[in-house]
Protein backbone atom coordinates (compact mmCIF):
# COMPACT_ATOMS: atom_id res chain seq x y z
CA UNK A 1 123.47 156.44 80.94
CA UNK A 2 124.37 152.52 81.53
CA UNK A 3 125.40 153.70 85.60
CA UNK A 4 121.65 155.40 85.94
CA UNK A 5 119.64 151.79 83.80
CA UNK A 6 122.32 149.83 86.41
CA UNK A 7 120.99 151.70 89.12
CA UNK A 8 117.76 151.32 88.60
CA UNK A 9 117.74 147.57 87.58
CA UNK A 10 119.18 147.13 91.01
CA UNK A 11 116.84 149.08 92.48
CA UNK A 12 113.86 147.28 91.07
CA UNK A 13 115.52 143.68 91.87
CA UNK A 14 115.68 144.74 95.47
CA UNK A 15 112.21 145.68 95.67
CA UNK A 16 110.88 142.81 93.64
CA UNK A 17 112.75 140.26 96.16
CA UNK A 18 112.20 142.18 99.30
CA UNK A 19 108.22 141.73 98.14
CA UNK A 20 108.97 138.14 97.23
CA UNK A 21 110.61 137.60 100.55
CA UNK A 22 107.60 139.10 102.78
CA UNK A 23 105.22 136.69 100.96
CA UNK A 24 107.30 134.35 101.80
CA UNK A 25 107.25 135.26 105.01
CA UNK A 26 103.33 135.52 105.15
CA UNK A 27 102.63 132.69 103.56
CA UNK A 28 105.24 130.96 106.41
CA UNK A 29 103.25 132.44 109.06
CA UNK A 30 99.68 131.23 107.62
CA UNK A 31 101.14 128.10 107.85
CA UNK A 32 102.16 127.86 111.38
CA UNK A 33 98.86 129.56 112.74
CA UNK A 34 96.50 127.32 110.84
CA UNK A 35 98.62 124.52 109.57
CA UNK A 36 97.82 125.18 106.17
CA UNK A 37 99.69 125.56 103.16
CA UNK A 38 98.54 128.83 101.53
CA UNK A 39 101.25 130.47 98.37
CA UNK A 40 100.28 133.86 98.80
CA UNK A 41 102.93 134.68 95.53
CA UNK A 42 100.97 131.97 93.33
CA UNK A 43 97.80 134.06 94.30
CA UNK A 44 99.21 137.42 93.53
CA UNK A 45 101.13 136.26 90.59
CA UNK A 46 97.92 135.18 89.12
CA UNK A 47 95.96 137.94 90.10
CA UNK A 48 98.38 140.39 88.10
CA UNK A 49 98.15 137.99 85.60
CA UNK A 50 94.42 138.09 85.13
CA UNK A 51 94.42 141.88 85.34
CA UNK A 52 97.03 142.06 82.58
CA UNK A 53 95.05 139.90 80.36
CA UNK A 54 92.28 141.80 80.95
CA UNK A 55 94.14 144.96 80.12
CA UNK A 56 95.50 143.76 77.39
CA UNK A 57 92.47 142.19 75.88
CA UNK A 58 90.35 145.84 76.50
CA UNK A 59 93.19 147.34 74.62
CA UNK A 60 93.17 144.92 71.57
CA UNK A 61 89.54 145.09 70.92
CA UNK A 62 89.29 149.28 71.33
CA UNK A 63 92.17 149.06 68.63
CA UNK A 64 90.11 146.28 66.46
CA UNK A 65 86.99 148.71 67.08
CA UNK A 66 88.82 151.38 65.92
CA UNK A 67 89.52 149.07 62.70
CA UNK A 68 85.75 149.00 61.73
């Protein structure tokens, strides 16, 4: 069981870094076709961010309806 949650944290790290990597990369190549200074992870970081409030915050007050 500890091989197969090993296997997949490994798996997951891979992906999460090759993602991180090709923002990288993006937000590189913004930069030396406009000169600008763009962090494309800051963007999508906060995007999931928002959407997981949001989520969360739906969930919380259907429960708290629920409640009443």
């Amino acid at each position: 069981m500890e091989d197969k949650l090993k296997e997949i944290y490994e798996k997951v790290t891979d992906v999460f870094f090759g993602i991180t990597k090709k923002m990288d990369d993006m937000s590189e190549r913004i930069f030396e076709e406009t000169g600008k200074k763009i962090n494309i992870k800051l963007i999508v970081l906060g995007v999931m961010l928002v959407i997981f409030v949001i989520i969360f915050v739906k969930s919380f007050l259907g429960w708290l309806w629920t409640l009443l």
